[in-house]
Structure formats: C-alpha cells, structure tokens
C-alpha atoms as a PDB file:
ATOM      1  CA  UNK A   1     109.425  90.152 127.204  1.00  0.00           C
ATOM      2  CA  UNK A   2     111.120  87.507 125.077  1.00  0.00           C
ATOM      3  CA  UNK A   3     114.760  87.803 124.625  1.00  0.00           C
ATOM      4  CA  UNK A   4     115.870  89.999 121.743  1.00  0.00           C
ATOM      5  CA  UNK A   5     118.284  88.217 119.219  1.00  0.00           C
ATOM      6  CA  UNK A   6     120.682  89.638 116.520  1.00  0.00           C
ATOM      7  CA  UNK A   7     120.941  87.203 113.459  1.00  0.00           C
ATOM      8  CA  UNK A   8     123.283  89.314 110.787  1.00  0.00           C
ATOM      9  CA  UNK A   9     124.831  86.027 109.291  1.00  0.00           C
ATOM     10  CA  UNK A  10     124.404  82.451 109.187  1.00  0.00           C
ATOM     11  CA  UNK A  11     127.515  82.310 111.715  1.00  0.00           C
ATOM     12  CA  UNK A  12     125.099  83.663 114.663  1.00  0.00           C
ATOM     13  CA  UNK A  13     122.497  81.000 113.952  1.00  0.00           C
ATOM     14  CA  UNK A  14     125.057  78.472 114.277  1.00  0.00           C
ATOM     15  CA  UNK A  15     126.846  79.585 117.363  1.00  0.00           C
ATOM     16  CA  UNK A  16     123.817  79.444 119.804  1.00  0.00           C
ATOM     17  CA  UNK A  17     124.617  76.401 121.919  1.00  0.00           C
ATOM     18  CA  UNK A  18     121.211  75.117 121.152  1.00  0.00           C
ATOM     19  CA  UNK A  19     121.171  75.033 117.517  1.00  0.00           C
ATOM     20  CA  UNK A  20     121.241  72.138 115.448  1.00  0.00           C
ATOM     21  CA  UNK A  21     121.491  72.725 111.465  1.00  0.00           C
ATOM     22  CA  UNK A  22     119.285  70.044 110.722  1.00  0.00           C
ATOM     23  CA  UNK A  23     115.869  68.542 112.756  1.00  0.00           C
ATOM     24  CA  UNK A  24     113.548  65.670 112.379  1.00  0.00           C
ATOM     25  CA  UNK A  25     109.802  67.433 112.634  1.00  0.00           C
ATOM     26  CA  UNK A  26     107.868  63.963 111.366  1.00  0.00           C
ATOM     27  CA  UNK A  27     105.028  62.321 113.100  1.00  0.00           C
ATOM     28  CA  UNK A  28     107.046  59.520 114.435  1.00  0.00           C
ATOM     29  CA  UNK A  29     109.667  62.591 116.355  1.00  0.00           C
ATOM     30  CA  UNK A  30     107.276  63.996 118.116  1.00  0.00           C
ATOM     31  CA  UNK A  31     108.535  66.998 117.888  1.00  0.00           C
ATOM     32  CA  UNK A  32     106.590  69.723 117.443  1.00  0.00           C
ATOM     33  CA  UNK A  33     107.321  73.697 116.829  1.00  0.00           C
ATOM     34  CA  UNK A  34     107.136  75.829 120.129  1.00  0.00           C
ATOM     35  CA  UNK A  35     107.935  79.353 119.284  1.00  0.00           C
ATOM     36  CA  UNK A  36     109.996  81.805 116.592  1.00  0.00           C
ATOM     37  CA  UNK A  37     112.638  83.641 118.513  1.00  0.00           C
ATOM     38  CA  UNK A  38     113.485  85.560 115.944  1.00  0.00           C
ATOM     39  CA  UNK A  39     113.601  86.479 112.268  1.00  0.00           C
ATOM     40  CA  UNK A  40     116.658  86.756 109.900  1.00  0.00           C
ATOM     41  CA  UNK A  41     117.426  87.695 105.885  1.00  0.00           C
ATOM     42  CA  UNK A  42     120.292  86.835 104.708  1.00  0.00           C
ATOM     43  CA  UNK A  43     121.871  87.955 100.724  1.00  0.00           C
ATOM     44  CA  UNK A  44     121.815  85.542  97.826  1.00  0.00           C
ATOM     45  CA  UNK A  45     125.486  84.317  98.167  1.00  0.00           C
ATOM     46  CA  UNK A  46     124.687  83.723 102.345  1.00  0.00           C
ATOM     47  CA  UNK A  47     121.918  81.523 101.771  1.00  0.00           C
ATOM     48  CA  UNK A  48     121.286  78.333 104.101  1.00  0.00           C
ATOM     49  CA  UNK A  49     119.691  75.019 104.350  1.00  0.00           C
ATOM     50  CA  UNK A  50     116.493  74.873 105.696  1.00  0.00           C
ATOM     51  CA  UNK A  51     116.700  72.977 109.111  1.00  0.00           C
ATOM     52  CA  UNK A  52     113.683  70.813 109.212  1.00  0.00           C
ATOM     53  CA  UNK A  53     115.363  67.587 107.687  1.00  0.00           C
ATOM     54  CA  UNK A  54     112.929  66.402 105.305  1.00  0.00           C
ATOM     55  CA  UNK A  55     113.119  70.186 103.465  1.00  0.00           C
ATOM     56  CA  UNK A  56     116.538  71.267 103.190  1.00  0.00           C
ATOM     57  CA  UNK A  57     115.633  73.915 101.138  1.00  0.00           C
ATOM     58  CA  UNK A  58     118.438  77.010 100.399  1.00  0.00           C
ATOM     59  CA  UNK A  59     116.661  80.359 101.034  1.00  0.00           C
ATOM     60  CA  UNK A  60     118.125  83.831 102.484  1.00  0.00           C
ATOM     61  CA  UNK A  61     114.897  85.192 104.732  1.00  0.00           C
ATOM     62  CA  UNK A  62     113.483  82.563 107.674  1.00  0.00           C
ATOM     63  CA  UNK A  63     113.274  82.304 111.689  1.00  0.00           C
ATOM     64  CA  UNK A  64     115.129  80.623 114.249  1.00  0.00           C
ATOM     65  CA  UNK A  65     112.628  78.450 116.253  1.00  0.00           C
ATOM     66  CA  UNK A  66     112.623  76.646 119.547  1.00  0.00           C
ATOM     67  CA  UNK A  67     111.371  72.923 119.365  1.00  0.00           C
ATOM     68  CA  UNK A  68     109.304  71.370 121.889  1.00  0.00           C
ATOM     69  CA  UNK A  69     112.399  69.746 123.549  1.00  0.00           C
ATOM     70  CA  UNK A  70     114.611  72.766 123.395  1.00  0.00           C
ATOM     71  CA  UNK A  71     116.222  72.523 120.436  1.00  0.00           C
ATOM     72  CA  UNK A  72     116.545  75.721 118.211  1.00  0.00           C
ATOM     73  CA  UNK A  73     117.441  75.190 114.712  1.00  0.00           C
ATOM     74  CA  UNK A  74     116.388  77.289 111.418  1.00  0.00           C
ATOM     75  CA  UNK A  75     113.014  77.445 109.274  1.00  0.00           C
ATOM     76  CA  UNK A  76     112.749  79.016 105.830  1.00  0.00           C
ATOM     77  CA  UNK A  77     109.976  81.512 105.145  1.00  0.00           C
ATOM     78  CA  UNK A  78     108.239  79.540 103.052  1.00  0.00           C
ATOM     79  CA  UNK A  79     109.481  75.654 104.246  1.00  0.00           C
ATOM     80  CA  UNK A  80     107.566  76.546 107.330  1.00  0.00           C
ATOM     81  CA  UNK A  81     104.108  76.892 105.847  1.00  0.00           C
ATOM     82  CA  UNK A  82     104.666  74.230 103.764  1.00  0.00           C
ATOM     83  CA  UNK A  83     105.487  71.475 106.267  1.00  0.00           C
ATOM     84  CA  UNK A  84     104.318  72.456 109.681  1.00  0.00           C
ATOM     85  CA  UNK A  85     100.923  74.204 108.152  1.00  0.00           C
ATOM     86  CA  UNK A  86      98.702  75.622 111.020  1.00  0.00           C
ATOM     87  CA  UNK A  87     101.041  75.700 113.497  1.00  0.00           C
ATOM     88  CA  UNK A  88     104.257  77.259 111.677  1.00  0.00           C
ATOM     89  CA  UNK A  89     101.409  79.806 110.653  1.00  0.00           C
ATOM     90  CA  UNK A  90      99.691  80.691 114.302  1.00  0.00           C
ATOM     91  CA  UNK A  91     103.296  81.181 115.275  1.00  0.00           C
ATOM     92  CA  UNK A  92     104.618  83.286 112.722  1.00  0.00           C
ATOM     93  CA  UNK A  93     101.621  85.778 113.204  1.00  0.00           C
ATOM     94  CA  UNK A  94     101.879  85.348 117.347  1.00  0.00           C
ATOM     95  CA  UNK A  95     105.877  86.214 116.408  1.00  0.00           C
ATOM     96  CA  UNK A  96     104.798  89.524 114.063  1.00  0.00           C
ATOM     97  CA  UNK A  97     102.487  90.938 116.392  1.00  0.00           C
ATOM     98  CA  UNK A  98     105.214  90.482 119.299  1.00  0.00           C
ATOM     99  CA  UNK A  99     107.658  92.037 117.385  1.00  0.00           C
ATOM    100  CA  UNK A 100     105.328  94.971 115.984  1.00  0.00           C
ATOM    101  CA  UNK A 101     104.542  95.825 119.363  1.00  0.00           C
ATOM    102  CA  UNK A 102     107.815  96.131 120.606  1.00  0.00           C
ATOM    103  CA  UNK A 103     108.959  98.226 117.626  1.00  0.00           C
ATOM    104  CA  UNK A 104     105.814 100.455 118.641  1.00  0.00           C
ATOM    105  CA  UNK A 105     106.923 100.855 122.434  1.00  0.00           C
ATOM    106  CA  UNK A 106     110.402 101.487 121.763  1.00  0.00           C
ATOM    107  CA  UNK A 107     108.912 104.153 119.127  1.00  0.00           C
ATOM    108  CA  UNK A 108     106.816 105.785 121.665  1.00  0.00           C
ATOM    109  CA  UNK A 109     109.539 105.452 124.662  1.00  0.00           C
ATOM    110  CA  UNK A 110     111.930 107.088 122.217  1.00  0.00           C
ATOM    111  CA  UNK A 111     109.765 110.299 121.415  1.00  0.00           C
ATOM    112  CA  UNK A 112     109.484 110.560 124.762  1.00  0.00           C
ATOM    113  CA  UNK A 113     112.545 110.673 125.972  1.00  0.00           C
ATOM    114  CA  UNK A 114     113.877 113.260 123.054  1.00  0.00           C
ATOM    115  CA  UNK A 115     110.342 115.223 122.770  1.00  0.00           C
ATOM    116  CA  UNK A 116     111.722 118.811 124.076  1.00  0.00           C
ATOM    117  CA  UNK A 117     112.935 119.955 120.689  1.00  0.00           C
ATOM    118  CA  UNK A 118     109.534 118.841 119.151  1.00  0.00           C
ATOM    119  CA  UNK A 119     107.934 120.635 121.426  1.00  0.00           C
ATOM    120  CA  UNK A 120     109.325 123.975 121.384  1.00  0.00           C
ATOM    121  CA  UNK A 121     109.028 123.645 117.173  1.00  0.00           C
ATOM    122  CA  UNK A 122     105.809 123.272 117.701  1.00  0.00           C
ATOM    123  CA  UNK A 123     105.277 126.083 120.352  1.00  0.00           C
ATOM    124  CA  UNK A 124     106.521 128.330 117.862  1.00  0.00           C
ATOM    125  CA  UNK A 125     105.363 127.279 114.899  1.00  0.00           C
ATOM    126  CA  UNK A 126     101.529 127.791 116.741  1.00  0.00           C
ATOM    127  CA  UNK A 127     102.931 131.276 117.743  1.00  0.00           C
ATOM    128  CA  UNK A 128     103.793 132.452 114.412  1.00  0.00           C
ATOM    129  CA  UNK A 129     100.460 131.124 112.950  1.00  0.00           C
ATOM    130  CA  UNK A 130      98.098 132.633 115.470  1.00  0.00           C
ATOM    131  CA  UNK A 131      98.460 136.330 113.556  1.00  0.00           C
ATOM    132  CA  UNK A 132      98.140 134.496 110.344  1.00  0.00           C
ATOM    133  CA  UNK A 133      95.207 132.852 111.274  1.00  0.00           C
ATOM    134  CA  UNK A 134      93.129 135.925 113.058  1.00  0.00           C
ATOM    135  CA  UNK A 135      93.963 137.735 109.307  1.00  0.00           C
ATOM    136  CA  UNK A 136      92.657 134.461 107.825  1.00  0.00           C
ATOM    137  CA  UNK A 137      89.290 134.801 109.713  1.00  0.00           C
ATOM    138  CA  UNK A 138      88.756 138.572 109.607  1.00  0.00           C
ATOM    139  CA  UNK A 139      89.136 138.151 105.250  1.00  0.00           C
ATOM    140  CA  UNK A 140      86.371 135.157 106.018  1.00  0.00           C
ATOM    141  CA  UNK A 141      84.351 137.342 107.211  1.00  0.00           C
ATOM    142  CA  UNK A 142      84.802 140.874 105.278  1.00  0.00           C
ATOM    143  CA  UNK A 143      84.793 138.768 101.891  1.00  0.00           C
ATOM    144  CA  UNK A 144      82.595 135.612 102.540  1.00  0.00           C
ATOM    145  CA  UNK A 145      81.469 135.130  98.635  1.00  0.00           C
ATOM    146  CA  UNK A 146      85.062 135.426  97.532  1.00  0.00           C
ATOM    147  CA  UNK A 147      86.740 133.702 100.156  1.00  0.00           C
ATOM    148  CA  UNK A 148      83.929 130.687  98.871  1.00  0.00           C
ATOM    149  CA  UNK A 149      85.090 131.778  94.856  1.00  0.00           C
ATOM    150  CA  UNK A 150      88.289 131.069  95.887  1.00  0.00           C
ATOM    151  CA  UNK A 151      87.942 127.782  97.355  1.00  0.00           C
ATOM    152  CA  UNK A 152      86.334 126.382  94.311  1.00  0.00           C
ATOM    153  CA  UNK A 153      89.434 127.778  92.498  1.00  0.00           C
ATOM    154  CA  UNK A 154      91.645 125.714  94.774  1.00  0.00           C
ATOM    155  CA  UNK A 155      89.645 122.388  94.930  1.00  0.00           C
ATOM    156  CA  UNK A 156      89.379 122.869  90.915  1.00  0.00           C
ATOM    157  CA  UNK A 157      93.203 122.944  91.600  1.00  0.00           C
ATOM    158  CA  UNK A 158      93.623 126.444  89.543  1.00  0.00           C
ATOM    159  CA  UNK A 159      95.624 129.423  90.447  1.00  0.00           C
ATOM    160  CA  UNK A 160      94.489 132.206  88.610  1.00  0.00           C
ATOM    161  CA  UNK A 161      90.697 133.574  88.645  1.00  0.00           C
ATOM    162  CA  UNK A 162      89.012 131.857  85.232  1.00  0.00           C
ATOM    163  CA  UNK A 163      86.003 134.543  85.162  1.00  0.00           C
ATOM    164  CA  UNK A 164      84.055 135.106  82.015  1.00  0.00           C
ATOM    165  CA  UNK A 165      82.785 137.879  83.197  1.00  0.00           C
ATOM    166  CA  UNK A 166      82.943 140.705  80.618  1.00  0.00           C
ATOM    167  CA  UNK A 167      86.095 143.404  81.023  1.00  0.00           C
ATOM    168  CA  UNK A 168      85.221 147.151  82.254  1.00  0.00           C
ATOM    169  CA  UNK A 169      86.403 149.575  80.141  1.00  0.00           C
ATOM    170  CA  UNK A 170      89.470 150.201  82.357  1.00  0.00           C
ATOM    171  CA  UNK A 171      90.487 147.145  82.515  1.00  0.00           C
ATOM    172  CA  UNK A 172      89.778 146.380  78.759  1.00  0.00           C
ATOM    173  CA  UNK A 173      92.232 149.455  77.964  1.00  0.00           C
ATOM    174  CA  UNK A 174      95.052 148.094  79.904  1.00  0.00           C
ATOM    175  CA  UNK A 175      95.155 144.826  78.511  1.00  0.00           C
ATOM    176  CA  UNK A 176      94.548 146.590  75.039  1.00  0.00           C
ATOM    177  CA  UNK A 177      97.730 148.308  76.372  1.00  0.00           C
ATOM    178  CA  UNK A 178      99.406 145.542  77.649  1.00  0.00           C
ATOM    179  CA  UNK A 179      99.153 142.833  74.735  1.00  0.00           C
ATOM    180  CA  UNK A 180     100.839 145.860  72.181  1.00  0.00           C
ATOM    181  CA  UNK A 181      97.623 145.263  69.851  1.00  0.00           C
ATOM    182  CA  UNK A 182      97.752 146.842  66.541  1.00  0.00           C
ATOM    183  CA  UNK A 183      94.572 147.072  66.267  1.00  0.00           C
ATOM    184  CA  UNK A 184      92.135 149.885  67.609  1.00  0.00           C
ATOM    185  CA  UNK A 185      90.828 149.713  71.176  1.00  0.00           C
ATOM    186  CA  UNK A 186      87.416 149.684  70.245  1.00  0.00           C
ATOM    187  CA  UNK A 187      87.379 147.412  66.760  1.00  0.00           C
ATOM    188  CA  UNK A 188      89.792 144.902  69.362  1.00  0.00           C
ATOM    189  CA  UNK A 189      87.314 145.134  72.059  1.00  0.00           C
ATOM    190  CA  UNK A 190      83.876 144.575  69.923  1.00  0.00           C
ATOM    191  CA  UNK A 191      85.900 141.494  68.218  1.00  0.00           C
ATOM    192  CA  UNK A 192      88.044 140.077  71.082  1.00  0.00           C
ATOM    193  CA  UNK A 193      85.328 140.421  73.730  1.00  0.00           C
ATOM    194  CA  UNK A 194      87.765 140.105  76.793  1.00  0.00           C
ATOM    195  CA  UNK A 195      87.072 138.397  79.848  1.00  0.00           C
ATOM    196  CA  UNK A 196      88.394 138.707  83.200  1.00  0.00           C
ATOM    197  CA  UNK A 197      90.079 135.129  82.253  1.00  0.00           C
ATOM    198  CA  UNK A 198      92.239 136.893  79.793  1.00  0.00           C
ATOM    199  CA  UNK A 199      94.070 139.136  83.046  1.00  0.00           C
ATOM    200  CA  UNK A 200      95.198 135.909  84.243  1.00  0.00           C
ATOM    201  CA  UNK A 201      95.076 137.082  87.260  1.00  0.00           C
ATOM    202  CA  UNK A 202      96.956 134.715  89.822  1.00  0.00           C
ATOM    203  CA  UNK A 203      95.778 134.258  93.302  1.00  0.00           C
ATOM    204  CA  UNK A 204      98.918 133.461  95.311  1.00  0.00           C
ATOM    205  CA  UNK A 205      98.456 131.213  98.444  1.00  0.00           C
ATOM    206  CA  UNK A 206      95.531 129.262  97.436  1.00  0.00           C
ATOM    207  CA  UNK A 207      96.891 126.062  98.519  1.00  0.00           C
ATOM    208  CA  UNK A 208      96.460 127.491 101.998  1.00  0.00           C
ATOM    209  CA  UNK A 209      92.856 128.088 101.938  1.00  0.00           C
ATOM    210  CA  UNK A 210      91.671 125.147 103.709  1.00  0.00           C
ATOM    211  CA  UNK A 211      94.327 124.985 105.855  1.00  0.00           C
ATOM    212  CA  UNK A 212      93.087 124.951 109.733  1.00  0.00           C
ATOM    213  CA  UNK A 213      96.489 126.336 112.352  1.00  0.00           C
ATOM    214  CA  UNK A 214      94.232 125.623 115.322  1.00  0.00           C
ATOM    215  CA  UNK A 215      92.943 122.378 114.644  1.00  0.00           C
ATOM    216  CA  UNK A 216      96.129 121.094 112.799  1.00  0.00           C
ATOM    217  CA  UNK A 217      98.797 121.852 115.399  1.00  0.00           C
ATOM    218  CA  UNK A 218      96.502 122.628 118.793  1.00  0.00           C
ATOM    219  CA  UNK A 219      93.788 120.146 118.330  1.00  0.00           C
ATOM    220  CA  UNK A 220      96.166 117.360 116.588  1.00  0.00           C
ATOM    221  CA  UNK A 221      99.361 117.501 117.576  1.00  0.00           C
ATOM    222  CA  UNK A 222      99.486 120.105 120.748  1.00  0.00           C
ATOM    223  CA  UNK A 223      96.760 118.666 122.442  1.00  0.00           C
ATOM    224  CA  UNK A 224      97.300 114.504 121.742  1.00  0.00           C
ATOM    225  CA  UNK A 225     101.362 115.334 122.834  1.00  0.00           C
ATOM    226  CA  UNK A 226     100.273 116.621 125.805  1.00  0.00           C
ATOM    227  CA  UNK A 227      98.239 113.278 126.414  1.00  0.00           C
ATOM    228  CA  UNK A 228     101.328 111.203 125.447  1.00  0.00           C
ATOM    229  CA  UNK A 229     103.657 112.777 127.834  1.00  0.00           C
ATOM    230  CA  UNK A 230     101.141 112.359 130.484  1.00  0.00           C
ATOM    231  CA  UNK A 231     100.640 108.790 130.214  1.00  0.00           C
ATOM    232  CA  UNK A 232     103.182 106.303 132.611  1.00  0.00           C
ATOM    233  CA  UNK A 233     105.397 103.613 131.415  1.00  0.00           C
ATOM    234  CA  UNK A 234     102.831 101.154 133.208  1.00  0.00           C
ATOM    235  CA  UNK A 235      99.875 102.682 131.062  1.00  0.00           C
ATOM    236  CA  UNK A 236     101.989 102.281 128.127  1.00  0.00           C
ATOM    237  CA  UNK A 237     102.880  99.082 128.577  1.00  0.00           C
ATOM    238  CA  UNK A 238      98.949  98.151 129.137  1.00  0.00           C
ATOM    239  CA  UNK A 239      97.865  99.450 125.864  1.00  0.00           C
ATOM    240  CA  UNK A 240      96.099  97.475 123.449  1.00  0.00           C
ATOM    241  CA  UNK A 241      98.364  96.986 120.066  1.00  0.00           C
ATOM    242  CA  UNK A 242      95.899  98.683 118.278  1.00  0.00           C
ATOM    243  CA  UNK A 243      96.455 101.588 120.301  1.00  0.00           C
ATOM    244  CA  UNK A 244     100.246 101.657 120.123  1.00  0.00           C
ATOM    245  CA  UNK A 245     100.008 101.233 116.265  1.00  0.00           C
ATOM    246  CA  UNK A 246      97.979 104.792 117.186  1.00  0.00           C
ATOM    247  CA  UNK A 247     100.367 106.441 119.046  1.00  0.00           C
ATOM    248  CA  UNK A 248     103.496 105.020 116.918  1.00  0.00           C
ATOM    249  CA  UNK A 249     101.962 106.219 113.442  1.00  0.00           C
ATOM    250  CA  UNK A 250     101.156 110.040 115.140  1.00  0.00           C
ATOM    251  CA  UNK A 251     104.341 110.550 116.594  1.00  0.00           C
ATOM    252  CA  UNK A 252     106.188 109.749 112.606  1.00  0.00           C
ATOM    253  CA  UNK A 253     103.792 112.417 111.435  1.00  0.00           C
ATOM    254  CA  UNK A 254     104.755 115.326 114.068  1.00  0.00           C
ATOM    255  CA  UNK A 255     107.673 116.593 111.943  1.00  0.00           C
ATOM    256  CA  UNK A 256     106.021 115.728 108.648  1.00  0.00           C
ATOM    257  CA  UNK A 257     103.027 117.925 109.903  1.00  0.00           C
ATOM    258  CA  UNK A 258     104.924 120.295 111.439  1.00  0.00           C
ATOM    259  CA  UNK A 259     107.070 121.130 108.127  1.00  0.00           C
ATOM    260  CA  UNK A 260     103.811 121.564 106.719  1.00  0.00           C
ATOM    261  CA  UNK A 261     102.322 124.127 109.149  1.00  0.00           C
ATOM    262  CA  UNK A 262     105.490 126.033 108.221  1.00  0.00           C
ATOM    263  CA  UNK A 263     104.818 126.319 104.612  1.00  0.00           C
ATOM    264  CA  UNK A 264     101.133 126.867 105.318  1.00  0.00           C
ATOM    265  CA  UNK A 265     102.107 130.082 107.252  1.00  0.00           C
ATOM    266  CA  UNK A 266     104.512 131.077 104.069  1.00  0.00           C
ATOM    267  CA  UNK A 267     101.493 130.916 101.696  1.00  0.00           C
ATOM    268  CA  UNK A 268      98.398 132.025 103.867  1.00  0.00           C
ATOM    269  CA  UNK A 269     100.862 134.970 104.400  1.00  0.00           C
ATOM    270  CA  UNK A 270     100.258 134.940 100.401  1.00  0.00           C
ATOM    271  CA  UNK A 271      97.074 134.371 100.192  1.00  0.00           C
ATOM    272  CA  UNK A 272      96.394 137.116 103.343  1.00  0.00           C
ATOM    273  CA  UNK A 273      98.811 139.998 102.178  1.00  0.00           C
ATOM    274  CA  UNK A 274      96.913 143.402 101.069  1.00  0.00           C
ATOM    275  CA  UNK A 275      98.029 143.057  97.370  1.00  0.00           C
ATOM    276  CA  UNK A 276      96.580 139.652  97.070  1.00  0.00           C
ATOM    277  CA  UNK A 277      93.477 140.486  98.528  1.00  0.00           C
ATOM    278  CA  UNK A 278      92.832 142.917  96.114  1.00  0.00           C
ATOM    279  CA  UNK A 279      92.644 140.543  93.740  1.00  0.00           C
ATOM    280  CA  UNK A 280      89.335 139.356  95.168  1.00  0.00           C
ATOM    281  CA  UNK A 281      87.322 141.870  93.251  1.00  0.00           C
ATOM    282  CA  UNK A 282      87.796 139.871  90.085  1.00  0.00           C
ATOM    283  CA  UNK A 283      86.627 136.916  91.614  1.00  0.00           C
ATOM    284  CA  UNK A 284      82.960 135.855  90.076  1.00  0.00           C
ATOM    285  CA  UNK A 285      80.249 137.095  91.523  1.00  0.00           C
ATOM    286  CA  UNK A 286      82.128 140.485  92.535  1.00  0.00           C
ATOM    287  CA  UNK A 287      83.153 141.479  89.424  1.00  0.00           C
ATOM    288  CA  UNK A 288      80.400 143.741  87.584  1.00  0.00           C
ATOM    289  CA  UNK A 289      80.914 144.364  84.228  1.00  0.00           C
ATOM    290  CA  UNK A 290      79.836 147.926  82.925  1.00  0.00           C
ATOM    291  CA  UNK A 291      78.363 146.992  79.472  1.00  0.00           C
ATOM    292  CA  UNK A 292      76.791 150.308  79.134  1.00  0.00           C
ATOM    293  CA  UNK A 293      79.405 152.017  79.495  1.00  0.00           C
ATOM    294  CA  UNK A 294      81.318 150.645  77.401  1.00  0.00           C
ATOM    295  CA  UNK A 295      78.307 151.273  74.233  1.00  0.00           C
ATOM    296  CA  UNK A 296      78.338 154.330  75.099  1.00  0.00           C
ATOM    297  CA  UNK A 297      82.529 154.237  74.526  1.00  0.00           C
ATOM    298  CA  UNK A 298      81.824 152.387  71.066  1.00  0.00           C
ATOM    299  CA  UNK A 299      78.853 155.014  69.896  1.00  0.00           C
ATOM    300  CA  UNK A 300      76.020 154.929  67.784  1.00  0.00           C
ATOM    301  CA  UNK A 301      75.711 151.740  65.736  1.00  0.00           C
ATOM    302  CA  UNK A 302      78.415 149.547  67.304  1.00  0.00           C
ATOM    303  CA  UNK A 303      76.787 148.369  70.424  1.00  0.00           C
ATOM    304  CA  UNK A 304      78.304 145.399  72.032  1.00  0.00           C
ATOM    305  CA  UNK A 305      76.778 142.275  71.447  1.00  0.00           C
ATOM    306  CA  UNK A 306      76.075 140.585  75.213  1.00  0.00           C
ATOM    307  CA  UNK A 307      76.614 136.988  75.415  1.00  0.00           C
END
C-alpha cells in the first residue's frame, strides 16, 4: 500500500527532502510524471506556484507527484491536465481509485471493529417490531379491501379518508351536531349532501403502511451484517472496488435505517392500535350509505336526490 502523506500547508510540501518547488517537464528533460502521492487544498491566502516550470500557476487544490528520476515537486489541479495531458490524467484517476479504496477498507475495518453496539440496536429494534408486525399481518388479512383503500390513501400522500360516499343518518346527525348548524337537520342534510369526506376522518400511521420489519432489518441489514462480520481481513482485502464501494455505502446506512425502523414501529403502532382501526369502516368500498333510510327520515315529498 503506498505510503500515506499529510499535506495541511504548503510548509509540508516543502520539507520532504525530495521536493523541489520548481521542475523542468519539456521534451528535451526527459522527464516524465511517475505517480501522485498525494492530494492537497490549500485556502486562498496559502496558495502556491505550480511546480512544473513552464506553468507557475498560483492555485490552492493540486498533488504532490514523483518524477521519473525521483524528484517530487507540486502540480496544480488543473496545470496538470493542461501540460502533461494523458498521462497527468491516467494518473490522477489510478490516484482516486487508490485512495477511494482505501477510504472504503478503513470504512469497513472500522465498523468492524466497533459493530457490538450496532448490533444489539438492531437486535432490539427487530424484537420490538416482531409484535408490531404479526398485528400488521393479522389487519392484512381481517381487512384486505381496506388495508388496499388505505394504501392508495398513502401513495396519494393523504391522511384522512376522502370518501364521497353519502353520510348515514347517524353520522349525518353528528356532524349536523358538531358544525353548530343553524339550520334544520333535515333542510341541512337535503342541501349540504354530506360525504364521508366532510368527517375528515384522519388515519394515523399511514406512512407505515408499506413499511416491511422483516425484510428491512432481517433481510437487509441483519442478514448482510452477519455476512460482513464473517468475512477475513484477507477476503476483504481481495474484494473488487466495486464491491467495497458496496459494503462502505451499507454500513453509512445501518444507523440511518435503523432510526427509521424506530419510527416505523411508533406509527404502525398508529396505524395498528384498536381506535385507528376502527376507522377502516369509512374507508371506500366499506362504507354503505343508507339512502333509504334516510327518505324515509325526510318524508313524503322530500326524497333525497342520489348523485
């Protein structure tokens, strides 16, 4: 593994025994560019002369490099491309990819080393949801069309039930009730024509319908963790860099998706809880309006209009 270098200020650059501040990289040299050792950014008032001597170019972000006869000196982001073409750019992307992949292993190696308070969040977290998620299932089951009513309601992104389904009597009298009309019951109902929209009626927890517990934390995170911890240095080391970039981008998500699972559990427990639930029977498709009844309320001569 190439060394690691720290470059915080121009002062480290020139203190390497190596360095020189300014190079000849023309045709007649000779000289040629061997590798980037490392990469540096400096602020506006630290900027520094670009070291290949026909540029000379102040900038603040670059690499040190190693010529092809052992001389380091410094390239500017941008000089580099634009005087040593092809080559400044095969190396610079070589140089990325290096340093990408150590970032990734050091990533991994750290999880690993510091995993046991992931894993006993995410123990728990699996042991509080597996109640949460038998309920889940059972309602699936008892209620299938409104568990499916609700779903549209979430995807639709609305948390109350928008039904324009007619109102029952009972329910026309409370909201008669409720609202403090003025006018009658009946001359409000046969001119109002309530709907079950007009409840507002909010479903709590519907963010959580969709939610998964066992494929979400078993399936991807329990499971893969398992796989990580079982791996050895050596097979880490072997992986392709496409395959650490994997690994490196899972492991950032574990507490990201585990802070999730948590609030899941707070609103299935919503979305699950008795007085929710019965909620469902003004769901479309569920909800039967009793228009007869409701003539028969009004009397001779006033039947509702159905629309």
């Amino acid at each position: 593994m190439q060394e690691q270098i720290r470059i915080e200020s121009p002062e480290d650059l020139y203190s390497r025994s190596k360095f020189q501040e300014e190079v000849d990289f023309s045709s007649q040299s000779g000289r040629k560019l061997k590798l980037i050792l490392q990469a540096y950014q400096f602020p506006e008032d630290k900027q520094i002369a670009c070291g290949i001597s026909s540029c000379r170019t102040q900038h603040g972000r670059g690499f040190l490099v190693l010529t092809s006869d052992g001389l380091e000196t410094n390239i500017g982001n941008r000089c580099g491309k634009k005087h040593l073409g092809a080559d400044f750019d095969y190396e610079r992307n070589r140089f990325k990819a290096e340093q990408r992949r150590i970032k990734n292993r050091l990533a991994i190696s750290e999880f690993r080393e510091d995993i046991t308070q992931s894993r006993a969040l995410l123990d728990s977290v699996i042991e509080r949801a597996k109640p949460i998620q038998k309920r889940k299932k059972q309602l699936m089951r008892e209620y299938p069309s409104s568990w499916s009513e609700a779903k549209k309601l979430s995807k639709r992104r609305v948390n109350y039930i928008d039904n324009e389904e007619r109102l029952k009597l009972e329910d026309a009298r409370a909201l008669h009730k409720e609202l403090n009309v003025q006018l009658g019951f009946s001359k409000w109902l046969n001119r109002e024509k309530p709907t079950v929209s007009d409840l507002k009626i909010r479903l709590e927890g519907l963010s959580a319908i969709n939610y998964d517990f066992h494929e979400e934390l078993v399936v991807g995170l329990q499971m893969p963790l398992g796989d990580l911890m079982a791996l050895t240095d050596a097979a880490i080391n072997d992986m392709s860099d496409a395959s650490l970039d994997k690994w490196r981008k899972h492991i950032q998500q574990v507490s990201v998706r585990i802070s999730k699972a948590e609030d899941m559990i707070i609103e299935m427990g919503k979305l699950t809880a008795p007085a929710n639930v019965l909620k469902f029977q003004y769901l479309p498709g569920r909800y039967a309006p009793d228009d007869e009844h409701l003539n028969r309320h009004l009397g001779p001569g006033a039947r509702i209009k159905l629309w």
